[in-house]
Every structure is written in structure tokens, then in C-alpha cells.
C-alpha atoms as a PDB file:
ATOM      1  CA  UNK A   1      73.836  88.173 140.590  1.00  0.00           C
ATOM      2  CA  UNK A   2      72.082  85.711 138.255  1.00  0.00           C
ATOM      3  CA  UNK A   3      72.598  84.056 135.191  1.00  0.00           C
ATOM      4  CA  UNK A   4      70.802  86.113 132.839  1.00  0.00           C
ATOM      5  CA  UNK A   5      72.082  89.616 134.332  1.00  0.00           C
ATOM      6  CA  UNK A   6      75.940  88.420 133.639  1.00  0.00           C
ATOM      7  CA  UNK A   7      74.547  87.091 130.760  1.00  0.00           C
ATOM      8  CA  UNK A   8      72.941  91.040 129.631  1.00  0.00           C
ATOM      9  CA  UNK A   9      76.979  92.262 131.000  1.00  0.00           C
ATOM     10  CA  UNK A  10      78.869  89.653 129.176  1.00  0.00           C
ATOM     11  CA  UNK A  11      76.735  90.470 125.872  1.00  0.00           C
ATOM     12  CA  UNK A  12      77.000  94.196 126.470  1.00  0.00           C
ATOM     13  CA  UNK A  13      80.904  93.747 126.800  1.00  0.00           C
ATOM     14  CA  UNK A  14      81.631  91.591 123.727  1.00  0.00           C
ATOM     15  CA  UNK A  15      81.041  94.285 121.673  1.00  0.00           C
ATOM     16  CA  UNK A  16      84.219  96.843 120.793  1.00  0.00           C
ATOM     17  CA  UNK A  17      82.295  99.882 120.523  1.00  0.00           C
ATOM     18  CA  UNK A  18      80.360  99.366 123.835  1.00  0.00           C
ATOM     19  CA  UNK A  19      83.879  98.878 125.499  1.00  0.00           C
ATOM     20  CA  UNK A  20      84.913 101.821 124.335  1.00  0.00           C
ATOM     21  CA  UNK A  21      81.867 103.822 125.449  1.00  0.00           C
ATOM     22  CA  UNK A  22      82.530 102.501 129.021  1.00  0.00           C
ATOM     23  CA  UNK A  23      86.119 103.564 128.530  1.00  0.00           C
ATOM     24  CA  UNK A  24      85.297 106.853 127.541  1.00  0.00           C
ATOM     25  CA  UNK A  25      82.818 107.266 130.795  1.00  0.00           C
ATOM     26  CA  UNK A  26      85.167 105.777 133.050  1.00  0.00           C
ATOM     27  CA  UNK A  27      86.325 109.213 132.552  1.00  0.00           C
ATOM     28  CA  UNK A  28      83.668 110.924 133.850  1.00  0.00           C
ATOM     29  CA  UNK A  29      79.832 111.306 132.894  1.00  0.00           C
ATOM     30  CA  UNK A  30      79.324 112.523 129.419  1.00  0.00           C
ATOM     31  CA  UNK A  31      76.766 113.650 126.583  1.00  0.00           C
ATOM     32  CA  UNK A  32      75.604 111.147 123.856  1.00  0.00           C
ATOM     33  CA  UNK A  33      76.697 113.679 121.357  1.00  0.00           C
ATOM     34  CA  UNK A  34      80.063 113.472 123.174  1.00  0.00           C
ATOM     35  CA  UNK A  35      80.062 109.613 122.746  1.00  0.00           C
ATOM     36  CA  UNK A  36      79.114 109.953 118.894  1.00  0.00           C
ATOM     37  CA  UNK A  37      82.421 111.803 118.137  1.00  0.00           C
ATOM     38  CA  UNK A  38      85.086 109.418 118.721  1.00  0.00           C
ATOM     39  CA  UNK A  39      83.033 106.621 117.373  1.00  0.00           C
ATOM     40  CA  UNK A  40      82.392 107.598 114.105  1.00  0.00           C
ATOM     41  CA  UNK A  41      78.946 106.460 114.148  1.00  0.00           C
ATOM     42  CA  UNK A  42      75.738 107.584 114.051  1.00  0.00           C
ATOM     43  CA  UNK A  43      73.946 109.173 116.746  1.00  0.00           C
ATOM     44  CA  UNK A  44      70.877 106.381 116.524  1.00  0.00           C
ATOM     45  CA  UNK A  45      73.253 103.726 116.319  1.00  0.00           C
ATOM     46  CA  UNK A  46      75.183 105.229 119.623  1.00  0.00           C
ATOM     47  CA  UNK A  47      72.070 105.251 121.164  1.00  0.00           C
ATOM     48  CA  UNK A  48      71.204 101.543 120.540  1.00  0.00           C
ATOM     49  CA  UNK A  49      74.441 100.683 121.865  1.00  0.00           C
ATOM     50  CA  UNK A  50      73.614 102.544 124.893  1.00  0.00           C
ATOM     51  CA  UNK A  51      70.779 101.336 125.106  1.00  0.00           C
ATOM     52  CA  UNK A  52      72.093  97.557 125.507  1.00  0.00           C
ATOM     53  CA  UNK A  53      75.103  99.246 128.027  1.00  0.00           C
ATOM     54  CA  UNK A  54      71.506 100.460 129.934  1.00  0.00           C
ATOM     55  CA  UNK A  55      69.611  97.164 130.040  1.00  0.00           C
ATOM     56  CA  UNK A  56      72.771  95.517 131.567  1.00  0.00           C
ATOM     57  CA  UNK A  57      73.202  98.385 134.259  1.00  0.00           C
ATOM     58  CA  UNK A  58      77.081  99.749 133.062  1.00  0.00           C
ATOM     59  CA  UNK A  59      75.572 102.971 132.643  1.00  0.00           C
ATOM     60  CA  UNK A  60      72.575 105.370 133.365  1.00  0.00           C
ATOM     61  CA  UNK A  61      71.061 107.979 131.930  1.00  0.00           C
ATOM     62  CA  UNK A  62      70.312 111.192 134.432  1.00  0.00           C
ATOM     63  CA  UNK A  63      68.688 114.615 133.484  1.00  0.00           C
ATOM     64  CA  UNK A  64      70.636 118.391 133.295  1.00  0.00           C
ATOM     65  CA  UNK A  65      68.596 120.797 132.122  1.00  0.00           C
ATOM     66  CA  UNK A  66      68.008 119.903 128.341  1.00  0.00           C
ATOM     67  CA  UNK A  67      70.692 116.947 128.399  1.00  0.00           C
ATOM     68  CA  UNK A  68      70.707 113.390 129.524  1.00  0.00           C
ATOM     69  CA  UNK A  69      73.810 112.785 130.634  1.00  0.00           C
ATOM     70  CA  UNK A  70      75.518 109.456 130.751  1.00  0.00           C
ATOM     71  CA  UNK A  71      77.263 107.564 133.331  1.00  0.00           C
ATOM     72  CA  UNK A  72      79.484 104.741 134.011  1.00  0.00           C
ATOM     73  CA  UNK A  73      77.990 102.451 136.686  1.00  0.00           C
ATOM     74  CA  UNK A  74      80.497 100.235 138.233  1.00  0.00           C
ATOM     75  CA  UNK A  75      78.763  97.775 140.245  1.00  0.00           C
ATOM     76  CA  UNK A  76      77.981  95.183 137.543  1.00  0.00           C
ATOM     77  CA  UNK A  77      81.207  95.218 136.226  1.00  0.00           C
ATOM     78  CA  UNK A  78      82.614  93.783 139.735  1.00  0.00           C
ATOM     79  CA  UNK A  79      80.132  91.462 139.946  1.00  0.00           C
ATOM     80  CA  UNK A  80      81.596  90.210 136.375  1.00  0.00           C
ATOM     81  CA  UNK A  81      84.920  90.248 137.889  1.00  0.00           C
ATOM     82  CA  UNK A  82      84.101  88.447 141.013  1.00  0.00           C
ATOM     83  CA  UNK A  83      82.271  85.406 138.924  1.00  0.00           C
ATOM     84  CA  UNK A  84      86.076  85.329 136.547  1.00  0.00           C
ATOM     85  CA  UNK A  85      87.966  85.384 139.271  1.00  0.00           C
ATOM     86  CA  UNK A  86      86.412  82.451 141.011  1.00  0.00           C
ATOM     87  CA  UNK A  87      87.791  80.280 137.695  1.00  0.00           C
ATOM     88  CA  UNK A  88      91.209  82.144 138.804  1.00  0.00           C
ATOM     89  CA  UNK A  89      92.388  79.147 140.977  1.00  0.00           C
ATOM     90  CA  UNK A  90      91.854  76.827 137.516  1.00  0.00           C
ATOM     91  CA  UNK A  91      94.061  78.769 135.648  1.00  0.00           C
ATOM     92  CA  UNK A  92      96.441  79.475 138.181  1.00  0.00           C
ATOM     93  CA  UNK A  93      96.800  75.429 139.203  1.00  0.00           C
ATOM     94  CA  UNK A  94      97.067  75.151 135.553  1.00  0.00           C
ATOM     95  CA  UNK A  95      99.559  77.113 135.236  1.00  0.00           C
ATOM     96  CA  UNK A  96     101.670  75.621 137.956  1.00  0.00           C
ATOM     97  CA  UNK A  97     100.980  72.197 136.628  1.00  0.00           C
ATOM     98  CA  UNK A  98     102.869  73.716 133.429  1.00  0.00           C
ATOM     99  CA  UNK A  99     105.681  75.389 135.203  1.00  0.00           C
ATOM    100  CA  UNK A 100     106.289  72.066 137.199  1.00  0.00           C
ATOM    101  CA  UNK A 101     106.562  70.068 133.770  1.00  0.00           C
ATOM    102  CA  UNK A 102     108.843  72.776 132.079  1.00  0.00           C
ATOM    103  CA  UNK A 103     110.984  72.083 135.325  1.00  0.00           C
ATOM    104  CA  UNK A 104     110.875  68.740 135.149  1.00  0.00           C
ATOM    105  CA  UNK A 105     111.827  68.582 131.102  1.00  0.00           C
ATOM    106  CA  UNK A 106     114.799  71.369 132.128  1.00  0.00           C
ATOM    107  CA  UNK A 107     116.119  68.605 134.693  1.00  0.00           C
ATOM    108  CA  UNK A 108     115.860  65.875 131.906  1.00  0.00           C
ATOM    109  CA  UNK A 109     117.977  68.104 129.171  1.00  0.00           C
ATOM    110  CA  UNK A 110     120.646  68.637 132.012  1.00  0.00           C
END
């Protein structure tokens, strides 16, 4: 994965409403009238937000008949995970390091 594709997921994901939209299909594929509901917004302003969830490849667009049905597509999202979790041994070392100094200033108050 490069640099500017985690870039396009981590931009699509900062945003609430876009999380929500990926929420919402991680429940199975659904309309974009279907995504305007819960939102509250607009059905253009649904669309640009799907738009950006498109151009970072969380979702796709397919054709039914008269509808273009959306859907969640996972693979970019593990690729996120996979480049956070290789900080996870920095946060997990610091986090011992503070566990060992909580010990160590419990053994001093004893």
C-alpha cells in the first residue's frame, strides 16, 4: 500500500459521517437513499461523501436494475490496520515502561 492511498483512507475516515456510512454497510450493501435517512443530510451531500469513501476504495458502487447499490469493501481498511499496528510494539513498550515505574513508586511508598 502506498503513502498516498492510506493517505485517501485516513482522510476518508476522519470524517464522522463517512464512519458512519461504513458502519451502516458493514451491515450489508445498501441504497444511497438508504444512507441519506439516518444522516440527516442531503442526498448530494451523501453522495460527495461517498464519493471520497469511493476514491479511497471502502466502498463500491455496483448496478441492480435501476439502483446502484453500495458496498463496504474491506480490504483497505486492513491494510490501515496492518500499518497501526506496526506502531503497536511503541505503545505497548511504552506502556510497560509506565507500569514498571508505577511499580517501582508502589515499592518506594511501602
Amino acid at each position: 500500500m502506498t503513502a498516498a492511498q492510506l493517505d485517501l483512507i485516513f482522510g476518508a475516515l476522519s470524517d464522522p459521517t463517512r464512519r458512519a456510512m461504513l458502519a451502516q454497510l458493514a451491515r450489508g450493501e445498501s441504497t444511497v437513499n438508504a444512507l441519506v435517512e439516518p444522516s440527516g443530510l442531503s442526498q448530494p451531500t451523501v453522495s460527495k461523501h461517498l464519493k471520497i469513501l469511493e476514491q479511497a476504495g471502502l466502498v463500491s458502487r455496483g448496478r441492480a436494475a435501476q439502483t446502484r447499490p453500495v458496498r463496504l469493501e474491506a480490504a483497505p481498511l486492513a491494510a490501515a490496520a496492518q500499518w497501526i499496528d506496526h506502531y503497536k510494539t511503541f505503545w505497548t513498550a511504552s506502556y510497560d515502561r509506565l507500569d514498571e515505574y508505577l511499580q517501582d513508586l508502589k515499592g518506594e511508598e511501602s
